[in-house]
C-alpha atoms as a PDB file:
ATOM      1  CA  UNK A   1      15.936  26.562 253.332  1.00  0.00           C
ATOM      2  CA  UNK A   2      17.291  23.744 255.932  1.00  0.00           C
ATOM      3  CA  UNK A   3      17.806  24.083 259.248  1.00  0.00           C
ATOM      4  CA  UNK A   4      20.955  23.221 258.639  1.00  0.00           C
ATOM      5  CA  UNK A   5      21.393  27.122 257.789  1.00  0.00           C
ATOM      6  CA  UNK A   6      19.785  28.216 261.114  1.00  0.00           C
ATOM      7  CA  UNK A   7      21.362  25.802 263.610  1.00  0.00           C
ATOM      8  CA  UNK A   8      23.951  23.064 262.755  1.00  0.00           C
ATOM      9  CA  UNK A   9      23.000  21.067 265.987  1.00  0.00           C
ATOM     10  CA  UNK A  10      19.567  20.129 264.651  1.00  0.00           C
ATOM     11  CA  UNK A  11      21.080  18.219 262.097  1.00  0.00           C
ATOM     12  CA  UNK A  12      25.131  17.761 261.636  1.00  0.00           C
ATOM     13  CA  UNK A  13      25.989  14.671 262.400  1.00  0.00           C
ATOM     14  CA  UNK A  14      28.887  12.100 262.489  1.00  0.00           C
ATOM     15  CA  UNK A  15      29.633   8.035 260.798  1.00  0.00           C
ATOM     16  CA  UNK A  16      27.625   5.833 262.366  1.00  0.00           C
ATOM     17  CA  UNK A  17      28.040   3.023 260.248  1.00  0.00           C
ATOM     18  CA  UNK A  18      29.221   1.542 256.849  1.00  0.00           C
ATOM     19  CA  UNK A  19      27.347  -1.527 255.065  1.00  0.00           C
ATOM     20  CA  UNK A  20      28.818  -3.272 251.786  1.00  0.00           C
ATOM     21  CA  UNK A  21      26.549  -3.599 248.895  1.00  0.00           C
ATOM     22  CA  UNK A  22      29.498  -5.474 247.088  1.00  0.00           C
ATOM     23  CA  UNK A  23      32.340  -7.868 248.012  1.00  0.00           C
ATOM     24  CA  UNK A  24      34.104  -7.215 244.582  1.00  0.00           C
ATOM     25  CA  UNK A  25      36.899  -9.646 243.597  1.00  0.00           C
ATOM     26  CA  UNK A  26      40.718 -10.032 243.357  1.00  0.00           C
ATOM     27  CA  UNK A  27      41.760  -8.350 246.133  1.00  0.00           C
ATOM     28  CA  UNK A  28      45.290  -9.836 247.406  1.00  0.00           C
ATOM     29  CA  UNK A  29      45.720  -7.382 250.344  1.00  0.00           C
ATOM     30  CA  UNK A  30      42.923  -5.378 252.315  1.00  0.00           C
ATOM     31  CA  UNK A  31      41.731  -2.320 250.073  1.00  0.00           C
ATOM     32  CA  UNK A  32      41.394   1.032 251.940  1.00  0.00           C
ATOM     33  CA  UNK A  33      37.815   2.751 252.155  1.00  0.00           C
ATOM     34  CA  UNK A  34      37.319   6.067 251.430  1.00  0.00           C
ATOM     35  CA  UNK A  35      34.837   8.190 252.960  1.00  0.00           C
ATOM     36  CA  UNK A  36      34.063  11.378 251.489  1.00  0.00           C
ATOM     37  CA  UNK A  37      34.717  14.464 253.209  1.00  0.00           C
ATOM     38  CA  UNK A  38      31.423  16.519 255.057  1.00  0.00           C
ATOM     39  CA  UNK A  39      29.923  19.757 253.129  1.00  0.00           C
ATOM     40  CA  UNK A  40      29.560  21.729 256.651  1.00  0.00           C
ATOM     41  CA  UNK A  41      32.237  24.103 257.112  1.00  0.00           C
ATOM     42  CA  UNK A  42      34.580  23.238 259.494  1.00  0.00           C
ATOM     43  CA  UNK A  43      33.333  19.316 259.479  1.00  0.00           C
ATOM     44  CA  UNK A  44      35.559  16.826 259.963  1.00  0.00           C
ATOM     45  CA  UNK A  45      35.695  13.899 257.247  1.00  0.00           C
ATOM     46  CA  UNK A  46      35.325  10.250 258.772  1.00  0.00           C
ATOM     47  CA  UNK A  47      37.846   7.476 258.907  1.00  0.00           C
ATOM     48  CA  UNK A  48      37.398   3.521 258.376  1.00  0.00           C
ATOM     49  CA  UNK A  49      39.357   0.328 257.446  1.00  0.00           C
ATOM     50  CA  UNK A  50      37.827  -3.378 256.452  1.00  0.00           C
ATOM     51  CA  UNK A  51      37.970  -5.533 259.162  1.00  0.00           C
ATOM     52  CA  UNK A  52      38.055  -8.886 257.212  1.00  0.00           C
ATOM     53  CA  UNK A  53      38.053 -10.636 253.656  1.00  0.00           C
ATOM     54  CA  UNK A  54      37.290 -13.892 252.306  1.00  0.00           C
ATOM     55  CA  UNK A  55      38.966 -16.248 250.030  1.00  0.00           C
ATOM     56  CA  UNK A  56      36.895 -15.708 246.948  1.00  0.00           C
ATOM     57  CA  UNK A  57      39.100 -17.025 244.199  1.00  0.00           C
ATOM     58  CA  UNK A  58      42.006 -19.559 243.421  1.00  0.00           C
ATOM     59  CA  UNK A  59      44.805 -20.358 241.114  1.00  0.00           C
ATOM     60  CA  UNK A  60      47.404 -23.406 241.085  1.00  0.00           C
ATOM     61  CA  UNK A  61      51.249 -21.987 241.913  1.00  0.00           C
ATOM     62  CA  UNK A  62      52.225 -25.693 242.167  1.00  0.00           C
ATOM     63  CA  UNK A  63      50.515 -29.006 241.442  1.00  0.00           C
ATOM     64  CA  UNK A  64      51.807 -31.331 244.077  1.00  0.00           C
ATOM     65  CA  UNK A  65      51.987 -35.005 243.754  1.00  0.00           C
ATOM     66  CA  UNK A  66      49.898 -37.952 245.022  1.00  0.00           C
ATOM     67  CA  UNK A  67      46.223 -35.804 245.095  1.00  0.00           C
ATOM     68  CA  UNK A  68      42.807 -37.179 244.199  1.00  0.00           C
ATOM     69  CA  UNK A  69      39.566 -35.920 243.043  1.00  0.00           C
ATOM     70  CA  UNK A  70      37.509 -34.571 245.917  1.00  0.00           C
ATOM     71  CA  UNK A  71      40.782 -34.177 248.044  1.00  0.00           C
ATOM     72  CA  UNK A  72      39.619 -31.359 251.003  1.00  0.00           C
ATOM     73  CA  UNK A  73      42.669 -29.316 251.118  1.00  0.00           C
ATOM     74  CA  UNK A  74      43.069 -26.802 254.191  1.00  0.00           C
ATOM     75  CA  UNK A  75      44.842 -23.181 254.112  1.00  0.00           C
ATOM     76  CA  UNK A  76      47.752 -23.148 256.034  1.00  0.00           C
ATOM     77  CA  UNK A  77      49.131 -19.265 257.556  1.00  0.00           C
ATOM     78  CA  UNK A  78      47.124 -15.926 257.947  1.00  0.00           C
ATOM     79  CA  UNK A  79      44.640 -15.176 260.870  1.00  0.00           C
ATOM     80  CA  UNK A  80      41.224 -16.849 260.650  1.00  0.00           C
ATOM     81  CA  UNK A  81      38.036 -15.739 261.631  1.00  0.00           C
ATOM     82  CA  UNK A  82      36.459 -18.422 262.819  1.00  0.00           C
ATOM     83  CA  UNK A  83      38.278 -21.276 260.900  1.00  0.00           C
ATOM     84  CA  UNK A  84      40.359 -21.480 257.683  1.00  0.00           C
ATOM     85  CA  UNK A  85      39.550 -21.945 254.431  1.00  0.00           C
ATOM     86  CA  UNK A  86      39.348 -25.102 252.495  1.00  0.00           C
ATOM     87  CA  UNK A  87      39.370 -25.728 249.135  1.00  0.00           C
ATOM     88  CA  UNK A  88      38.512 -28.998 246.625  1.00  0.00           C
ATOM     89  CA  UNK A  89      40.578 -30.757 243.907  1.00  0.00           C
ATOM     90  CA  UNK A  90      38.506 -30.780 240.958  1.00  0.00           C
ATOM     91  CA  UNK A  91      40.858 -32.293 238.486  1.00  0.00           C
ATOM     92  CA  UNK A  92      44.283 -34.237 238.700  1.00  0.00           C
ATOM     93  CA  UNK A  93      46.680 -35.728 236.073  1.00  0.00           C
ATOM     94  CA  UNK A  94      48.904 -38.505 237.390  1.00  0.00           C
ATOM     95  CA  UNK A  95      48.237 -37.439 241.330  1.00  0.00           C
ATOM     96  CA  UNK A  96      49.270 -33.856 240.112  1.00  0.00           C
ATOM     97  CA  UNK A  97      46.465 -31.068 241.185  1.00  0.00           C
ATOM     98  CA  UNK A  98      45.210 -29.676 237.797  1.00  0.00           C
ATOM     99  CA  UNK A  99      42.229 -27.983 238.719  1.00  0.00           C
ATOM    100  CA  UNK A 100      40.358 -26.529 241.979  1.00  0.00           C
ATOM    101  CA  UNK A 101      38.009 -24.208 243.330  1.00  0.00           C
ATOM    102  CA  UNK A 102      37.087 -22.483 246.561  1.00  0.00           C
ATOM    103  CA  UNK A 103      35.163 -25.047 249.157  1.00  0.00           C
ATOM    104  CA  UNK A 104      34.538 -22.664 252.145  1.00  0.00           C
ATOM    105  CA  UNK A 105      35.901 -18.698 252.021  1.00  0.00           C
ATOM    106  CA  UNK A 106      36.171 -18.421 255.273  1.00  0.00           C
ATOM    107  CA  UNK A 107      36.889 -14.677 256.551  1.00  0.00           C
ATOM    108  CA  UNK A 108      40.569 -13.814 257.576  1.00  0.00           C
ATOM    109  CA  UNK A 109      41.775 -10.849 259.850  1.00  0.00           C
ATOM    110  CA  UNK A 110      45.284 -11.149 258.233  1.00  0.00           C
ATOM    111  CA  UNK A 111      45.622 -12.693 254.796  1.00  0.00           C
ATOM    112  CA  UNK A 112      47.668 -15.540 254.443  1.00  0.00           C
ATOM    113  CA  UNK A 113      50.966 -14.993 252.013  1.00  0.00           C
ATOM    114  CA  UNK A 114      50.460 -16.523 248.680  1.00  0.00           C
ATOM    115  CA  UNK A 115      51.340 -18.557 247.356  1.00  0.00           C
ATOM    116  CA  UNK A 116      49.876 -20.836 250.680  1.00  0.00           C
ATOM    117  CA  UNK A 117      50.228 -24.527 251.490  1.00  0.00           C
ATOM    118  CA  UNK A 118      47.786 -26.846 252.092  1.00  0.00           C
ATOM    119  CA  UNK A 119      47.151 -29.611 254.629  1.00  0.00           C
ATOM    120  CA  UNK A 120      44.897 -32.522 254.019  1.00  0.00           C
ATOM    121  CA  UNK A 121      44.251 -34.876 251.107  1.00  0.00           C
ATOM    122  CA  UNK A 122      46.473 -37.759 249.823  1.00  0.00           C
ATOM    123  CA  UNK A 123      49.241 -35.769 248.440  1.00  0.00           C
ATOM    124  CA  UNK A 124      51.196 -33.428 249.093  1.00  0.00           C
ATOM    125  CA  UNK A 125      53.347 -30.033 247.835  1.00  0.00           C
ATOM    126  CA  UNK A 126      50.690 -28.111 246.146  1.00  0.00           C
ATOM    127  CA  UNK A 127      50.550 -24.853 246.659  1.00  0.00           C
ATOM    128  CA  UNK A 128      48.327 -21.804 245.545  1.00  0.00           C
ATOM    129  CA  UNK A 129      47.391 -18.240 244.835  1.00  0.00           C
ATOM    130  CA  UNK A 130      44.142 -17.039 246.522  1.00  0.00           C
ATOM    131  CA  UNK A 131      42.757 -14.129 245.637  1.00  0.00           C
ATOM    132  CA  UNK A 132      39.658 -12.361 248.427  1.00  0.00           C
ATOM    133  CA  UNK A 133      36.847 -10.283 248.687  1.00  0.00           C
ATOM    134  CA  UNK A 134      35.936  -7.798 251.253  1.00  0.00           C
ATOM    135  CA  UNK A 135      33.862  -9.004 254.145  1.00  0.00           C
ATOM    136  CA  UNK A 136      30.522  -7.007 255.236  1.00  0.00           C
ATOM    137  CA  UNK A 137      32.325  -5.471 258.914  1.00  0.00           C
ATOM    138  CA  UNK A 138      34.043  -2.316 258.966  1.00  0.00           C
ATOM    139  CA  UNK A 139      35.922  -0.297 261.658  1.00  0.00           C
ATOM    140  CA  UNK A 140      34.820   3.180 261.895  1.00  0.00           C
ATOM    141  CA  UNK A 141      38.394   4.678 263.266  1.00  0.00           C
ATOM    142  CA  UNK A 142      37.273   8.213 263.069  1.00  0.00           C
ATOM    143  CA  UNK A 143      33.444   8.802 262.632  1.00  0.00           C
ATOM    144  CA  UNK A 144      34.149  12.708 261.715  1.00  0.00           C
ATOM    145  CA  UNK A 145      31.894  15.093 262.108  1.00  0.00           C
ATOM    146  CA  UNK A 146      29.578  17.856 260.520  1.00  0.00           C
ATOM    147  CA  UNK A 147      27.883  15.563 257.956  1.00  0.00           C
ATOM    148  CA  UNK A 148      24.466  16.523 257.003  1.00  0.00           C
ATOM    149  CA  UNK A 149      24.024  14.338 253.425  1.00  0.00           C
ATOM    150  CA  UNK A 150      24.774  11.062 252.836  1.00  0.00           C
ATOM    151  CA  UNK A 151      28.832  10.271 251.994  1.00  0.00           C
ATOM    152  CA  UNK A 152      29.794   8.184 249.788  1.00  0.00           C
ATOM    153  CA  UNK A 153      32.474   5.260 250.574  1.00  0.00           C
ATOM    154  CA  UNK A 154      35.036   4.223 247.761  1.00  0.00           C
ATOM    155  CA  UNK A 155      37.802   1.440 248.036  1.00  0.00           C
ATOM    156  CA  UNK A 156      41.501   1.833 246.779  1.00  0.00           C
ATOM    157  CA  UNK A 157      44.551  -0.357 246.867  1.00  0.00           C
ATOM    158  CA  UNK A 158      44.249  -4.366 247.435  1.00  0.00           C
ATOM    159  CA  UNK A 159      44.755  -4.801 244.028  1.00  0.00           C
ATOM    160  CA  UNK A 160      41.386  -5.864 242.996  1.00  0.00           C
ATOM    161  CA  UNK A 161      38.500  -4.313 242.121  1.00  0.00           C
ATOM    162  CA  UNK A 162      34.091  -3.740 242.781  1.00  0.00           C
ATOM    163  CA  UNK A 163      33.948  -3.612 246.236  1.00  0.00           C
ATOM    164  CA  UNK A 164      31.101  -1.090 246.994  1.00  0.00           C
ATOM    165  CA  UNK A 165      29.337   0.526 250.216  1.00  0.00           C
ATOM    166  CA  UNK A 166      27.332   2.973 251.595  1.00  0.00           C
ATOM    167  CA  UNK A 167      27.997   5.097 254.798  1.00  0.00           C
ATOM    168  CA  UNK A 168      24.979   5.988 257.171  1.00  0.00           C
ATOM    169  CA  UNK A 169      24.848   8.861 259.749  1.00  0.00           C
ATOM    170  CA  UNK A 170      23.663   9.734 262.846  1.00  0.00           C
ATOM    171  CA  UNK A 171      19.670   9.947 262.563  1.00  0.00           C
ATOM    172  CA  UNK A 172      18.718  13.435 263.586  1.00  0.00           C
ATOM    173  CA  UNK A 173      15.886  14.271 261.254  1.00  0.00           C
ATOM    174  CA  UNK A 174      16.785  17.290 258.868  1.00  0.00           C
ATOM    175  CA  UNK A 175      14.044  19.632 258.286  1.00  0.00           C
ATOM    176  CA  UNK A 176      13.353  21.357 254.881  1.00  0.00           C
ATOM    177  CA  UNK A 177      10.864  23.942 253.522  1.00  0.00           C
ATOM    178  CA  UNK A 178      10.112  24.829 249.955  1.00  0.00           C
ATOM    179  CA  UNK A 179       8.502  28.039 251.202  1.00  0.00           C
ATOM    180  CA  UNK A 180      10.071  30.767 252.486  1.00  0.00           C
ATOM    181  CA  UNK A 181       9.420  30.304 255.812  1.00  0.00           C
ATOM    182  CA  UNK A 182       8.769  27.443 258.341  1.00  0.00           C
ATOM    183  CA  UNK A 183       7.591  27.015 261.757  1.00  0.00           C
ATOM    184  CA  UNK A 184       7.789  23.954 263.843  1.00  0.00           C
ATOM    185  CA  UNK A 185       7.853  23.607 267.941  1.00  0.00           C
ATOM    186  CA  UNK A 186       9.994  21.506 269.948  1.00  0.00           C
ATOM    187  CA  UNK A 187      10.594  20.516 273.452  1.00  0.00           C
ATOM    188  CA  UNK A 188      14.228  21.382 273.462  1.00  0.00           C
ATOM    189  CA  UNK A 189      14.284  24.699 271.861  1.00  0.00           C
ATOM    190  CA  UNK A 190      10.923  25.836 271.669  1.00  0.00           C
ATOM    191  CA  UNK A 191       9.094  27.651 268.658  1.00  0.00           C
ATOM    192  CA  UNK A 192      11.463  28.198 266.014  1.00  0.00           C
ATOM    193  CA  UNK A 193      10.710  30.327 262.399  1.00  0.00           C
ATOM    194  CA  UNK A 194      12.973  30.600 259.432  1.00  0.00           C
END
């Protein structure tokens, strides 16, 4: 029997934090986490939203003119992290961009619009499609209440997909007996037997 069953102090609990196990890929907008809802009547089922994502993947919308191999090319629009995201021409046919791939994915608060511009190289007018993943921070808008196992976390929307993470809570120590009966002693509530 838990004490769950004899006192849902000792152990209910609320969210006290989410941790990704898995960016996933192709996300073009912020997916929405899922927590699932607490087994304790009454409980209330906990809230979150991803507080970031990271360029992860590109695509060409427009070649440009005038690039180079090795050109650095910097994201233009949406809300940085820390800095914005470059990427690297790989491949060019007659100064047009023809191939490229992610330099540094840095993290973004709000996404830029695709498909984005570029500064930097020796051309210019290519544009392109980026494509994120989900960054490791979460904002716990609602940590609920009344959990006493584990909830899962599941992502929807964003339009991409394998984004993955678990959800702690609080860390009360649940008590369980195989027997019929237990008896423990504690300094708030004294000798207890169920």
């Amino acid at each position: 029997r838990s004490l769950c069953d004899w006192s849902s102090d000792v152990c209910s609990s609320d969210l006290t934090a989410i941790t990704r196990t898995s960016a996933g890929s192709g996300y073009a907008s912020f997916p929405t986490p899922a927590v699932s809802a607490p087994t304790t009547a009454g409980g209330v089922q906990a809230t979150a939203t991803v507080q970031q994502m990271f360029v992860s993947g590109v695509t060409i919308q427009s070649g440009g003119t005038g690039y180079t191999v090795n050109d650095t090319l910097t994201v233009s629009g949406g809300t940085p992290a820390t800095s914005a995201a470059t990427l690297t021409v790989t491949s060019v046919s007659g100064g047009v961009v023809t191939g490229v791939s992610v330099l540094a994915g840095n993290s973004y608060t709000a996404l830029p619009a695709n498909p984005v511009n570029v500064t930097g190289g020796t051309g210019s007018g290519a544009t392109f499609n980026l494509t994120y993943g989900v960054s490791a921070g979460f904002t716990i808008t609602n940590a609920g209440s009344g959990y006493v196992e584990q909830p899962t976390v599941s992502f929807s929307g964003g339009g991409g997909s394998g984004a993955a993470a678990y959800a702690t809570v609080g860390s009360t120590t649940v008590f369980r007996s195989l027997a019929d009966n237990l008896s423990f002693q504690t300094a708030e509530i004294g000798r207890a037997h169920v």
